[in-house]
PDB file of N, CA and C in Angstrom:
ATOM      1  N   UNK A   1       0.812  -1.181   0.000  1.00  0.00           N
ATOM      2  CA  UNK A   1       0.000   0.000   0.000  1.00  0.00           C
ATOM      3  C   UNK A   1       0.866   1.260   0.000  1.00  0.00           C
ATOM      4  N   UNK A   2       1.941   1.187   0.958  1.00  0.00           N
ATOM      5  CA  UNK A   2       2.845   2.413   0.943  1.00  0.00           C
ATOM      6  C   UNK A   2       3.383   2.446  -0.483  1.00  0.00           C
ATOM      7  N   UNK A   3       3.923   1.969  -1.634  1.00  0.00           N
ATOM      8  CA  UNK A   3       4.552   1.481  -2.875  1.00  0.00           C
ATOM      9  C   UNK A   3       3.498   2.923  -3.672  1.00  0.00           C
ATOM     10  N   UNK A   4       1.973   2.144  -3.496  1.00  0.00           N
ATOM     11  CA  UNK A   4       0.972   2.872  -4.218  1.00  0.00           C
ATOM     12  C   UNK A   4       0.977   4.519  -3.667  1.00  0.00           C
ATOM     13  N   UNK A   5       1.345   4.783  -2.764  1.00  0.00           N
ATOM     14  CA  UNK A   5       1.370   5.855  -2.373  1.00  0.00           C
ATOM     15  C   UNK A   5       2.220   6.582  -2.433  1.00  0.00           C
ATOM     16  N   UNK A   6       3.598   6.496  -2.313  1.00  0.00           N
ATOM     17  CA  UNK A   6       4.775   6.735  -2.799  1.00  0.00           C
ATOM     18  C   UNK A   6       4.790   7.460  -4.381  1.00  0.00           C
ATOM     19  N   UNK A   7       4.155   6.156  -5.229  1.00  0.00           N
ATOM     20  CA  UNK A   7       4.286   6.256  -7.282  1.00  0.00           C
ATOM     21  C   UNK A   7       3.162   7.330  -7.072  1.00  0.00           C
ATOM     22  N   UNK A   8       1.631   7.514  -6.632  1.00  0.00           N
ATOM     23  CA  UNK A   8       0.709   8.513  -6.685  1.00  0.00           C
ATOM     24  C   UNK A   8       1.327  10.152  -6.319  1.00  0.00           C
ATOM     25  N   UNK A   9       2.045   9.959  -4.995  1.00  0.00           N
ATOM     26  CA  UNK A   9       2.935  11.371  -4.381  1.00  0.00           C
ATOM     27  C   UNK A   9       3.451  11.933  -5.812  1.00  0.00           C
ATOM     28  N   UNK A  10       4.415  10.643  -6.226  1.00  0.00           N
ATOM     29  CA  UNK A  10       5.559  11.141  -7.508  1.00  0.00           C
ATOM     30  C   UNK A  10       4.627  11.611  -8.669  1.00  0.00           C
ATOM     31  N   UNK A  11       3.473  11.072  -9.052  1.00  0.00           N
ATOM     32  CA  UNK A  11       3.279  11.653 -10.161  1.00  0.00           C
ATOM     33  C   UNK A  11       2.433  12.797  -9.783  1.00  0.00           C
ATOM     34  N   UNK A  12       2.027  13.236  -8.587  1.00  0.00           N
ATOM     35  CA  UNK A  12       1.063  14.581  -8.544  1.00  0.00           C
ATOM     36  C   UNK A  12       2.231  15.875  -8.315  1.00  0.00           C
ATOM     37  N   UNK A  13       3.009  15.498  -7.519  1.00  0.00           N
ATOM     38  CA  UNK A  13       4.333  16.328  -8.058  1.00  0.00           C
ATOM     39  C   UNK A  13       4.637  16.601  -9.369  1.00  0.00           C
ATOM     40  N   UNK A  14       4.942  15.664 -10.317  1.00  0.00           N
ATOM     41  CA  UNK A  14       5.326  15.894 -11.770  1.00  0.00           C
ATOM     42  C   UNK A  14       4.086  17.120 -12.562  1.00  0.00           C
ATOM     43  N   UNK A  15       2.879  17.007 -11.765  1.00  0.00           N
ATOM     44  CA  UNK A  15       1.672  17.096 -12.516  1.00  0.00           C
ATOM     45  C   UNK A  15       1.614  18.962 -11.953  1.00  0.00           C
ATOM     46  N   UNK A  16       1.538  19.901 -12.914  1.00  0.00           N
ATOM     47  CA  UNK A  16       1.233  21.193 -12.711  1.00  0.00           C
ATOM     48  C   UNK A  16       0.321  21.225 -14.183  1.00  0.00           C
ATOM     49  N   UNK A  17      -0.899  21.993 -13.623  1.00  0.00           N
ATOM     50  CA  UNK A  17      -1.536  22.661 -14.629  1.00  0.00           C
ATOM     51  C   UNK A  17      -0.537  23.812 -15.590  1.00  0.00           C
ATOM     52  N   UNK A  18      -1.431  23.518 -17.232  1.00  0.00           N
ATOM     53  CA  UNK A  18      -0.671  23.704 -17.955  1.00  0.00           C
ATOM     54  C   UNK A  18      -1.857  25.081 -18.554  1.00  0.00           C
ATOM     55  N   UNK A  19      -1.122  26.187 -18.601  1.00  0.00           N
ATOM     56  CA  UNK A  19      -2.096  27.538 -18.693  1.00  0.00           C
ATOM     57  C   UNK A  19      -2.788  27.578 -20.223  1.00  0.00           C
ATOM     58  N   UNK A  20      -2.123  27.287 -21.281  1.00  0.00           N
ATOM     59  CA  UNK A  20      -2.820  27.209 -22.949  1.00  0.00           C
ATOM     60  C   UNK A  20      -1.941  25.612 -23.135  1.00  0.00           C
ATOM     61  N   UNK A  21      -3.102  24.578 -23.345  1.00  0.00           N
ATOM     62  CA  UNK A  21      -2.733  23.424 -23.757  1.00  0.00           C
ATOM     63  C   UNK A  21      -1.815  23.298 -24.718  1.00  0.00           C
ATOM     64  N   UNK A  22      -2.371  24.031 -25.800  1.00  0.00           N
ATOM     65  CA  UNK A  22      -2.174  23.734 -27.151  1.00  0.00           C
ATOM     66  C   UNK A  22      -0.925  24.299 -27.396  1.00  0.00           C
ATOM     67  N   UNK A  23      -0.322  24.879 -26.739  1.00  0.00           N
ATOM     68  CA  UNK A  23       0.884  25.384 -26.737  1.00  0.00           C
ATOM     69  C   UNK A  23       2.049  24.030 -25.875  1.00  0.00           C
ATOM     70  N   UNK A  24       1.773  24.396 -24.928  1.00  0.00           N
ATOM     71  CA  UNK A  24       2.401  23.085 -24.049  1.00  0.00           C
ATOM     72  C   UNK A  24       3.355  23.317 -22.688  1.00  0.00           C
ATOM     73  N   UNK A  25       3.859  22.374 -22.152  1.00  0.00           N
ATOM     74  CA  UNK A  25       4.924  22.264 -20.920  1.00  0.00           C
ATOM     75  C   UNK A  25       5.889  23.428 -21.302  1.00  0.00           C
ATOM     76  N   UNK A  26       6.851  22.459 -22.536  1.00  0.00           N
ATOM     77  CA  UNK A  26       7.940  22.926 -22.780  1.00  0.00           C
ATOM     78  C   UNK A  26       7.938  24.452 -23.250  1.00  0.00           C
ATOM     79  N   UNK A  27       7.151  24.591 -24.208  1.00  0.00           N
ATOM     80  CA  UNK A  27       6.729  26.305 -24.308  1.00  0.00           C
ATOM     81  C   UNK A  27       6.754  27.005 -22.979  1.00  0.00           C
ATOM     82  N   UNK A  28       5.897  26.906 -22.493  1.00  0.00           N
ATOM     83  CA  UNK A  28       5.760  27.799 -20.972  1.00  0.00           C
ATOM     84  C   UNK A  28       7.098  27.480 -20.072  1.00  0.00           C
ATOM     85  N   UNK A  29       8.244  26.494 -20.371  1.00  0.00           N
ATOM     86  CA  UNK A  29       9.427  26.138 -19.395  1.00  0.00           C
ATOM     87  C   UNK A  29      10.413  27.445 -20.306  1.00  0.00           C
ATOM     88  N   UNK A  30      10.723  26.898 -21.554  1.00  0.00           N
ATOM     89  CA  UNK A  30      11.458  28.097 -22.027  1.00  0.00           C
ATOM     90  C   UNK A  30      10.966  29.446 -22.030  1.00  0.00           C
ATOM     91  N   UNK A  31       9.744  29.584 -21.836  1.00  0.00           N
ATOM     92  CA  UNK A  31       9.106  31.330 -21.313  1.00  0.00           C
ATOM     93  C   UNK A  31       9.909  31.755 -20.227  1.00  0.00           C
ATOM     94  N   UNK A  32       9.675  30.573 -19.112  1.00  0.00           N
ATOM     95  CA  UNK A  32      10.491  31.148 -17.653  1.00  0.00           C
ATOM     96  C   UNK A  32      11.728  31.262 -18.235  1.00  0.00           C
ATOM     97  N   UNK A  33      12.170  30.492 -18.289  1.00  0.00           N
ATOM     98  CA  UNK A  33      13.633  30.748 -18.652  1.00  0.00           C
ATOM     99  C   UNK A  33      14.079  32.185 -19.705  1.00  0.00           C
ATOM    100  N   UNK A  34      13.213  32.670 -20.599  1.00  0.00           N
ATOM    101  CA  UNK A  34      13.844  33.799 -21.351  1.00  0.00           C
ATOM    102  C   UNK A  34      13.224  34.616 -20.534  1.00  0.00           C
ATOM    103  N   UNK A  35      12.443  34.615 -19.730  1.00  0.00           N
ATOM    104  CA  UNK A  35      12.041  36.184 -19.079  1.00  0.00           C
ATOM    105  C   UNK A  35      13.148  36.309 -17.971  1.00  0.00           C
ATOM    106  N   UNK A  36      13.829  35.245 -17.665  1.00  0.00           N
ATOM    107  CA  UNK A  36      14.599  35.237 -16.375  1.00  0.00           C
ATOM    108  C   UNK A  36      16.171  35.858 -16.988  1.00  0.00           C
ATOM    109  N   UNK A  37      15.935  35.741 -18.366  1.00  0.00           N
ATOM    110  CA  UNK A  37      17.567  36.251 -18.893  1.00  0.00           C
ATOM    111  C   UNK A  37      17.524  37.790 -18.703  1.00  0.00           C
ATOM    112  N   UNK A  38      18.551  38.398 -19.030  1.00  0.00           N
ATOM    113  CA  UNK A  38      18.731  40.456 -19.209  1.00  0.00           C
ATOM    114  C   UNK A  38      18.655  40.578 -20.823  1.00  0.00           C
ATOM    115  N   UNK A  39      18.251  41.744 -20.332  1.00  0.00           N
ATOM    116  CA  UNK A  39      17.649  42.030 -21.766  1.00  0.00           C
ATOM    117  C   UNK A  39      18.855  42.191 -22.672  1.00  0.00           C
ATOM    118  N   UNK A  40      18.541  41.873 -24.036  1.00  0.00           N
ATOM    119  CA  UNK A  40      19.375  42.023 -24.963  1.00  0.00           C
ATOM    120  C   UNK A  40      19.149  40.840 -26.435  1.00  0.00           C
ATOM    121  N   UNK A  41      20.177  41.066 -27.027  1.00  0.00           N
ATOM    122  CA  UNK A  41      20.385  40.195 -28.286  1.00  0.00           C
ATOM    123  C   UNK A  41      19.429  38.933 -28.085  1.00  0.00           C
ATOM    124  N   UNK A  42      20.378  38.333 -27.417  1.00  0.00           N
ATOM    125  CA  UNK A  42      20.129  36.834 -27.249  1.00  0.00           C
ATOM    126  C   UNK A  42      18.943  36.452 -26.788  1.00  0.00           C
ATOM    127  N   UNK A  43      18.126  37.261 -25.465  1.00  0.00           N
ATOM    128  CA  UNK A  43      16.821  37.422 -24.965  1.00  0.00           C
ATOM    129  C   UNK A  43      16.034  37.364 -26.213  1.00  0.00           C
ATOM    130  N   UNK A  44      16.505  38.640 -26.941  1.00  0.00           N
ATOM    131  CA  UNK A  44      15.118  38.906 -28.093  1.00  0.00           C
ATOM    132  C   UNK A  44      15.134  37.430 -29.568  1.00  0.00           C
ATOM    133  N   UNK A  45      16.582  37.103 -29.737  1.00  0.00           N
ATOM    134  CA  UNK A  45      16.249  36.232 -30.304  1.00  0.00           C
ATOM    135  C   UNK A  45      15.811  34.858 -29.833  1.00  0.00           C
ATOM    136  N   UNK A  46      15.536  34.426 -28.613  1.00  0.00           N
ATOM    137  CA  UNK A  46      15.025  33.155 -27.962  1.00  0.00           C
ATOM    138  C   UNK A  46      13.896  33.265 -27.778  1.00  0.00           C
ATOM    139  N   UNK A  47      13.382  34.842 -27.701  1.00  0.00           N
ATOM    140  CA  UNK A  47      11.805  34.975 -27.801  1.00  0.00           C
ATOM    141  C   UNK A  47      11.115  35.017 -29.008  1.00  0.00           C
ATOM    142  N   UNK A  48      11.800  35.132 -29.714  1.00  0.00           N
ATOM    143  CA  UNK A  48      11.673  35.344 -31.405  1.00  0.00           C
ATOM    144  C   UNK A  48      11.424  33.313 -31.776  1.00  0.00           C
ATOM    145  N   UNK A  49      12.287  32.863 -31.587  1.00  0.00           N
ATOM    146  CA  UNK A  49      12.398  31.456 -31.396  1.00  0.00           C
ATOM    147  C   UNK A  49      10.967  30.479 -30.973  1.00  0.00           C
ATOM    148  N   UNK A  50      10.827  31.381 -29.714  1.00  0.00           N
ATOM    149  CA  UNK A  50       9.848  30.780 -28.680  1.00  0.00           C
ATOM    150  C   UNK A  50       8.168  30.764 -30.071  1.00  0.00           C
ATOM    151  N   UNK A  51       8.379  32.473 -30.221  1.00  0.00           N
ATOM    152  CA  UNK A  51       7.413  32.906 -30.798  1.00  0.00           C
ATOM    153  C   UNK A  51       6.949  31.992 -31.530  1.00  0.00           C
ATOM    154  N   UNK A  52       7.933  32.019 -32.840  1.00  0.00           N
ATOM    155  CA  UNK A  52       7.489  31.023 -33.316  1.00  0.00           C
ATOM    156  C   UNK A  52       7.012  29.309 -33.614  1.00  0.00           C
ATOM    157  N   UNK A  53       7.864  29.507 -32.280  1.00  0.00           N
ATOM    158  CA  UNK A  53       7.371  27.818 -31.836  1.00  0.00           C
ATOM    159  C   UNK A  53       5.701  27.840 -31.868  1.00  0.00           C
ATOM    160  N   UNK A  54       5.697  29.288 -30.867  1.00  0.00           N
ATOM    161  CA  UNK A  54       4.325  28.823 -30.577  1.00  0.00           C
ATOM    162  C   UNK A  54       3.153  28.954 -31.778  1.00  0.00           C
ATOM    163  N   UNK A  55       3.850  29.627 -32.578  1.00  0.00           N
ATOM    164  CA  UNK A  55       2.927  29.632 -34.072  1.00  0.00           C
ATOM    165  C   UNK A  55       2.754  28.684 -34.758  1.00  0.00           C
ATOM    166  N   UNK A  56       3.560  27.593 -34.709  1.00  0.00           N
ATOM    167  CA  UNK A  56       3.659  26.542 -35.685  1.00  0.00           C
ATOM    168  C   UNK A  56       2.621  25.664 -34.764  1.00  0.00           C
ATOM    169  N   UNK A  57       2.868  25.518 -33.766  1.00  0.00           N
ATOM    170  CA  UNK A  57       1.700  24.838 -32.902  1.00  0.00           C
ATOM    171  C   UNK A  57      -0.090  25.378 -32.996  1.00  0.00           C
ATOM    172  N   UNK A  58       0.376  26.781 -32.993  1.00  0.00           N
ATOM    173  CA  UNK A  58      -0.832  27.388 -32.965  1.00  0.00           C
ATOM    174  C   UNK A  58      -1.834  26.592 -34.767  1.00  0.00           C
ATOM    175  N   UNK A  59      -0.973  27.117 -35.911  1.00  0.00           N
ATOM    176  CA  UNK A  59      -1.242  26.511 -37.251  1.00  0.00           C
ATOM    177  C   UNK A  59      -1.983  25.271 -37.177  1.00  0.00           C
ATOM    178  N   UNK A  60      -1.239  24.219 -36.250  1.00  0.00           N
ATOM    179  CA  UNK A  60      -1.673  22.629 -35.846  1.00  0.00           C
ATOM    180  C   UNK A  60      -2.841  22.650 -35.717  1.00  0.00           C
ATOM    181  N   UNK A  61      -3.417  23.562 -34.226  1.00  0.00           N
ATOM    182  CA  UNK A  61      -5.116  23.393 -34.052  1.00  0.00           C
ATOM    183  C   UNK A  61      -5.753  24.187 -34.231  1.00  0.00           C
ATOM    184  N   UNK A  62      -5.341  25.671 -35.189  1.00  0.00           N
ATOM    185  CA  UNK A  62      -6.084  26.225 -35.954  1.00  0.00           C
ATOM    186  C   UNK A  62      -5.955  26.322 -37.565  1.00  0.00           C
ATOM    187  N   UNK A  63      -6.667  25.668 -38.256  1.00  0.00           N
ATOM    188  CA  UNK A  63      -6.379  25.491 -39.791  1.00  0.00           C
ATOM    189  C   UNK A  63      -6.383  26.972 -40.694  1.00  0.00           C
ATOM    190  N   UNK A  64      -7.309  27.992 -40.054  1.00  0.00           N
ATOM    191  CA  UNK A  64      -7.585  28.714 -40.717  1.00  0.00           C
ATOM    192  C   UNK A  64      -6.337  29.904 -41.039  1.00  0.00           C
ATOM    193  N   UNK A  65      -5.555  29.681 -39.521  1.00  0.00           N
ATOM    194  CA  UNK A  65      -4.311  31.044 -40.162  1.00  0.00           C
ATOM    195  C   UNK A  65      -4.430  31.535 -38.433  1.00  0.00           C
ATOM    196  N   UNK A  66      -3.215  31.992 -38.261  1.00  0.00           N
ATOM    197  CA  UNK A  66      -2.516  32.802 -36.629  1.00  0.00           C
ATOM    198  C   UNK A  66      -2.123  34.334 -37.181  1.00  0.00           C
ATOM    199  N   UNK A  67      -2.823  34.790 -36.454  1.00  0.00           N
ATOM    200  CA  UNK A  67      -2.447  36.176 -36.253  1.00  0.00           C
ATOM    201  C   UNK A  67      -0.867  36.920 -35.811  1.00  0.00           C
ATOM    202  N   UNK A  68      -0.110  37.279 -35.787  1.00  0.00           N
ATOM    203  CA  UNK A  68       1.399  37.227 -35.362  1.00  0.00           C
ATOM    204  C   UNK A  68       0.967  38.177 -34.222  1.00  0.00           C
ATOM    205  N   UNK A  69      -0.157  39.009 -34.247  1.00  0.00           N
ATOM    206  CA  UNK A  69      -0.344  40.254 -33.062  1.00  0.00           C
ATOM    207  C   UNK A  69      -0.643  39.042 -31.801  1.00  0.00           C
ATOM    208  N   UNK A  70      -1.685  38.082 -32.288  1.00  0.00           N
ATOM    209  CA  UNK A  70      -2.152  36.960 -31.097  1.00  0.00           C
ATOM    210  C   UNK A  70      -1.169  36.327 -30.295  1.00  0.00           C
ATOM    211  N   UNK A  71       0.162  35.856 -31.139  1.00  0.00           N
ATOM    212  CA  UNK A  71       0.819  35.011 -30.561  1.00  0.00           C
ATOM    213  C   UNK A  71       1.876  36.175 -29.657  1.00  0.00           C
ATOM    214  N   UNK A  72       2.249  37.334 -30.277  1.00  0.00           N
ATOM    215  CA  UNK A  72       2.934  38.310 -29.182  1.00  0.00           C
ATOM    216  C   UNK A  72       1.996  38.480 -27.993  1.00  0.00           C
ATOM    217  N   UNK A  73       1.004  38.741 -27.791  1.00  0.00           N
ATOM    218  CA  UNK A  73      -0.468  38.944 -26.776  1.00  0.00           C
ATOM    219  C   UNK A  73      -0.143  37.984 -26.055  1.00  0.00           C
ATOM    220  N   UNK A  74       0.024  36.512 -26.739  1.00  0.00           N
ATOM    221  CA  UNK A  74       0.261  35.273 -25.719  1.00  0.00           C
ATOM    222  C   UNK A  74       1.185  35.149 -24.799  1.00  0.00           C
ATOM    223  N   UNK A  75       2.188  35.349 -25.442  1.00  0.00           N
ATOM    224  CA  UNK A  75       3.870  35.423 -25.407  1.00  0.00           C
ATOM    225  C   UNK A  75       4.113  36.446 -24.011  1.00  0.00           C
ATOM    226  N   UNK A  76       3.023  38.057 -24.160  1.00  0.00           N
ATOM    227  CA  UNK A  76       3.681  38.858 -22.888  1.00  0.00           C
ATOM    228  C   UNK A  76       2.642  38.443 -21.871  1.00  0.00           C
ATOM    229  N   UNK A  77       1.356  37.574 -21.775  1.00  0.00           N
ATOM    230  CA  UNK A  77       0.240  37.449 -21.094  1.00  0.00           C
ATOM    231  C   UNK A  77       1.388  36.535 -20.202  1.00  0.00           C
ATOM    232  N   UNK A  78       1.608  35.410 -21.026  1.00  0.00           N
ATOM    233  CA  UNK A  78       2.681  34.021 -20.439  1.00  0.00           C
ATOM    234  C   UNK A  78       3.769  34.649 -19.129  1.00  0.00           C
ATOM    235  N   UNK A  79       4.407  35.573 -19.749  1.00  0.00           N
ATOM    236  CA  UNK A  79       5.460  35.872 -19.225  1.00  0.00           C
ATOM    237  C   UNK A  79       5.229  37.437 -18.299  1.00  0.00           C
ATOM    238  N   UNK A  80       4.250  37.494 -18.039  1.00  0.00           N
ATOM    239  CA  UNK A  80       3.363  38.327 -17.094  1.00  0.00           C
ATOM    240  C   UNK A  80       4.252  39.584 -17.758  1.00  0.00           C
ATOM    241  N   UNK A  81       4.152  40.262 -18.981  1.00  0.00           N
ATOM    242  CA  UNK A  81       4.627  41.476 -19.546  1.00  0.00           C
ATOM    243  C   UNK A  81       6.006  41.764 -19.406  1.00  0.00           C
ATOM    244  N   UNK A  82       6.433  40.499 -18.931  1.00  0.00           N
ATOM    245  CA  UNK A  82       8.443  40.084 -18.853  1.00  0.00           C
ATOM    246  C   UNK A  82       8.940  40.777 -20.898  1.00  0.00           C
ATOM    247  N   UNK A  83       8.148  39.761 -21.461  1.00  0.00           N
ATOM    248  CA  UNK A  83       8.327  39.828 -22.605  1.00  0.00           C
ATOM    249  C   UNK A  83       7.477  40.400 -23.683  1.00  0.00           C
ATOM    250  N   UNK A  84       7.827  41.128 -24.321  1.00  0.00           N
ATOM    251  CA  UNK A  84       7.173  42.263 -25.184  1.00  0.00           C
ATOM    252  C   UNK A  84       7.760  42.290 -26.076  1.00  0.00           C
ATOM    253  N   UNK A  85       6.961  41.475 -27.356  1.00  0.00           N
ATOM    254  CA  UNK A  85       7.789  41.712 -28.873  1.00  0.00           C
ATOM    255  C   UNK A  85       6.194  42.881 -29.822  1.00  0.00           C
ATOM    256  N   UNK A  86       7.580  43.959 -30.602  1.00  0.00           N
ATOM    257  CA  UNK A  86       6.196  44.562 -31.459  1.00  0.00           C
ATOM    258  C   UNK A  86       6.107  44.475 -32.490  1.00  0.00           C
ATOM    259  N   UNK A  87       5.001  44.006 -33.365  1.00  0.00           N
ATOM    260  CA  UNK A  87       4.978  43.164 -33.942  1.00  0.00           C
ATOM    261  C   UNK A  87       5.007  43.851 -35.033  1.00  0.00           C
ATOM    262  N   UNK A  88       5.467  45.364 -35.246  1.00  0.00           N
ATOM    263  CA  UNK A  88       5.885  45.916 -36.748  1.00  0.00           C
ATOM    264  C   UNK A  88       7.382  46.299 -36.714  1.00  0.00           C
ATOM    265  N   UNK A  89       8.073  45.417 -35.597  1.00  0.00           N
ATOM    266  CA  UNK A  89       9.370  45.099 -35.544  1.00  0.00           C
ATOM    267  C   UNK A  89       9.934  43.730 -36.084  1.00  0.00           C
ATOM    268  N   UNK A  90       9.409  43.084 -35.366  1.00  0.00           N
ATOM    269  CA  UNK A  90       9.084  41.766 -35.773  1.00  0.00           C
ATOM    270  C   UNK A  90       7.901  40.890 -36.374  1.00  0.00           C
ATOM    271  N   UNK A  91       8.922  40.163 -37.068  1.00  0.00           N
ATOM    272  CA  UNK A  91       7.894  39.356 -38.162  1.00  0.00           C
ATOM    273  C   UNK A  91       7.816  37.323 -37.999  1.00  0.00           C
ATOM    274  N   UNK A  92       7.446  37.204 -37.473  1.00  0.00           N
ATOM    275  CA  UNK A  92       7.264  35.663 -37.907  1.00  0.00           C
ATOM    276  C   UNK A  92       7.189  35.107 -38.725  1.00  0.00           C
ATOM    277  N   UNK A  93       7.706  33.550 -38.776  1.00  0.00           N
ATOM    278  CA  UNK A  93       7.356  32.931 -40.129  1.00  0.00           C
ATOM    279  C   UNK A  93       5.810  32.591 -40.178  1.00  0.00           C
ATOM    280  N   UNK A  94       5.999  32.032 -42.229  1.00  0.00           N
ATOM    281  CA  UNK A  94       4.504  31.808 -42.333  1.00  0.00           C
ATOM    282  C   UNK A  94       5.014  30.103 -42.365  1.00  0.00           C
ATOM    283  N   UNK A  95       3.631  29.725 -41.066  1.00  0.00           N
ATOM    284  CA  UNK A  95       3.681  28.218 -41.810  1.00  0.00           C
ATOM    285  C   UNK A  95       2.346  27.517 -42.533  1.00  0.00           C
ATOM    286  N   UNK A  96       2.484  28.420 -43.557  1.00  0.00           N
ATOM    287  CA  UNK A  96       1.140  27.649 -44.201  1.00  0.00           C
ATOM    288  C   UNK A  96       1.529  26.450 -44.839  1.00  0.00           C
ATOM    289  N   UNK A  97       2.655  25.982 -45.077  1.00  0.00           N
ATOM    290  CA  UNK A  97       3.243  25.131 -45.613  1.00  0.00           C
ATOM    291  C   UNK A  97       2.720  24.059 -45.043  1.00  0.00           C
ATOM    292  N   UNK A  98       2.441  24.142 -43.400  1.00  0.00           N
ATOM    293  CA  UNK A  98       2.444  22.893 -42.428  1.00  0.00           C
ATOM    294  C   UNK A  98       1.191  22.122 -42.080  1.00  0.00           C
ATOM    295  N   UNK A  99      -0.432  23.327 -43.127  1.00  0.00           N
ATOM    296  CA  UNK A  99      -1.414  22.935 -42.923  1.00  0.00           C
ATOM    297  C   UNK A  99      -1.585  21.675 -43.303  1.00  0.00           C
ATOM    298  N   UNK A 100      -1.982  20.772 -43.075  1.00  0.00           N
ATOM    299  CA  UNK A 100      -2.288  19.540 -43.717  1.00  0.00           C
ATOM    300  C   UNK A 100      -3.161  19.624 -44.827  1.00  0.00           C
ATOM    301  N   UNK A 101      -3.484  18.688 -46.097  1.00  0.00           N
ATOM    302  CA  UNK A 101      -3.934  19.202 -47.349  1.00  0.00           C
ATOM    303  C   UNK A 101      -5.225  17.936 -47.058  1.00  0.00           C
ATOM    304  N   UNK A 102      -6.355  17.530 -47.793  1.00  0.00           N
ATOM    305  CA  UNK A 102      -6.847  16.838 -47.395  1.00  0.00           C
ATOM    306  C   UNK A 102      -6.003  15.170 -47.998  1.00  0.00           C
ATOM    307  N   UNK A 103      -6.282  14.195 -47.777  1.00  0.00           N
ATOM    308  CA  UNK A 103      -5.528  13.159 -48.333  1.00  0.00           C
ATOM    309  C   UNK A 103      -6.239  12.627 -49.474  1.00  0.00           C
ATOM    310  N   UNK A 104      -5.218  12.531 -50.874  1.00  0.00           N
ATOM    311  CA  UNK A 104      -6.004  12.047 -51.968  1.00  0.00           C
ATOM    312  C   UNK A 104      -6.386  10.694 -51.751  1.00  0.00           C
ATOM    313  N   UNK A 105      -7.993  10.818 -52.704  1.00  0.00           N
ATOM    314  CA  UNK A 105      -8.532   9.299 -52.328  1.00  0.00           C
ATOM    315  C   UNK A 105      -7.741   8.677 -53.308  1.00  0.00           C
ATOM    316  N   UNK A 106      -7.649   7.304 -52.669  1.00  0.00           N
ATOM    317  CA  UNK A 106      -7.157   6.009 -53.432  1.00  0.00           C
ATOM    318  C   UNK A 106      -8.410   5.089 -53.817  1.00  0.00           C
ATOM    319  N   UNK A 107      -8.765   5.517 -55.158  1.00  0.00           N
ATOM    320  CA  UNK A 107      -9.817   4.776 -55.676  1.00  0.00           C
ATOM    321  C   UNK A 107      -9.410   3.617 -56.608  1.00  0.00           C
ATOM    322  N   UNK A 108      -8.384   3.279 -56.054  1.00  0.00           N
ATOM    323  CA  UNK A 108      -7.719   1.949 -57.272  1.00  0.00           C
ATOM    324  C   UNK A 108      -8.304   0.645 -56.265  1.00  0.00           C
ATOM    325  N   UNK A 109      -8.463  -0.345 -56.899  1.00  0.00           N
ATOM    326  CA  UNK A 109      -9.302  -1.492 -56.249  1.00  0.00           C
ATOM    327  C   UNK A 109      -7.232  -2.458 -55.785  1.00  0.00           C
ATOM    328  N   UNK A 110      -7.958  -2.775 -54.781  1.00  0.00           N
ATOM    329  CA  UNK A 110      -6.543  -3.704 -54.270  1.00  0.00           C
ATOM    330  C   UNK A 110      -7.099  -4.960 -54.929  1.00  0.00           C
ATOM    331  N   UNK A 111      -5.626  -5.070 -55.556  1.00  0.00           N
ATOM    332  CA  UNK A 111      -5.437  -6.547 -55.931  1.00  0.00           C
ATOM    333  C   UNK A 111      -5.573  -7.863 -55.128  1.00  0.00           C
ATOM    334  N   UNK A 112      -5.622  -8.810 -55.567  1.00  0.00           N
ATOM    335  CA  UNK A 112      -5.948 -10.186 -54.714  1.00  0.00           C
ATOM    336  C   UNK A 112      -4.390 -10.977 -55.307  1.00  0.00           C
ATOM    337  N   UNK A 113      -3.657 -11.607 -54.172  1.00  0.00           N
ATOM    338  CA  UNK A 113      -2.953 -12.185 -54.313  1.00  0.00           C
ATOM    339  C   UNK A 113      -3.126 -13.601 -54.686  1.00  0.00           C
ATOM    340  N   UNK A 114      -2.290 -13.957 -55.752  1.00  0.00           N
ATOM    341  CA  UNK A 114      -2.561 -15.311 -55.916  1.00  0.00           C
ATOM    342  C   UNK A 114      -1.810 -16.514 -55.284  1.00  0.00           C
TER     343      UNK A 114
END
């Protein structure tokens, strides 16, 4: 019984609510971490980084298209106004590339092995 209680302790520890799913753990771990750096170069390009992480994710569970103003909004909400990108400074990539297309049908009849 103690065993079961022990593995339950360990995983409610591991377990913190996660603030925008669809974004994720690791997103919101490297947030702390770049708001915790000094400002400069390297800051702005890891947030630049981040950014677009979170766009390409964003693309995933929205088909229709991400706003670049939305994902900065996200980005300083996350990082309680730590981080502030403006967004006619910066530009994100486009990933329309990454939408999924629908899948062509395969209307060929499968063969029968002889």
């Amino acid at each position: 019984m103690r065993g079961d209680q022990a593995r339950e302790s360990a995983l409610q520890a591991g377990l913190t609510p996660i603030r925008f799913r669809h974004y994720g753990k690791i997103v919101e771990n490297l947030i702390d971490i770049a708001q915790d750096m000094p400002e400069g170069e390297e800051r702005t390009q890891l947030s630049l980084l981040i950014a677009n992480q979170m766009k390409k994710l964003m693309v995933q569970s929205n088909i229709d298209g991400v706003d670049d103003e939305k994902i900065f909004k996200d980005l300083a909400l996350y990082s309680r106004g730590k981080i502030v990108l403006n967004p006619e400074e910066h530009k994100l990539r486009d990933f329309k590339d990454m939408v999924p297309e629908k899948p062509a049908s395969n209307n060929k009849k499968s063969k029968k092995r002889k």
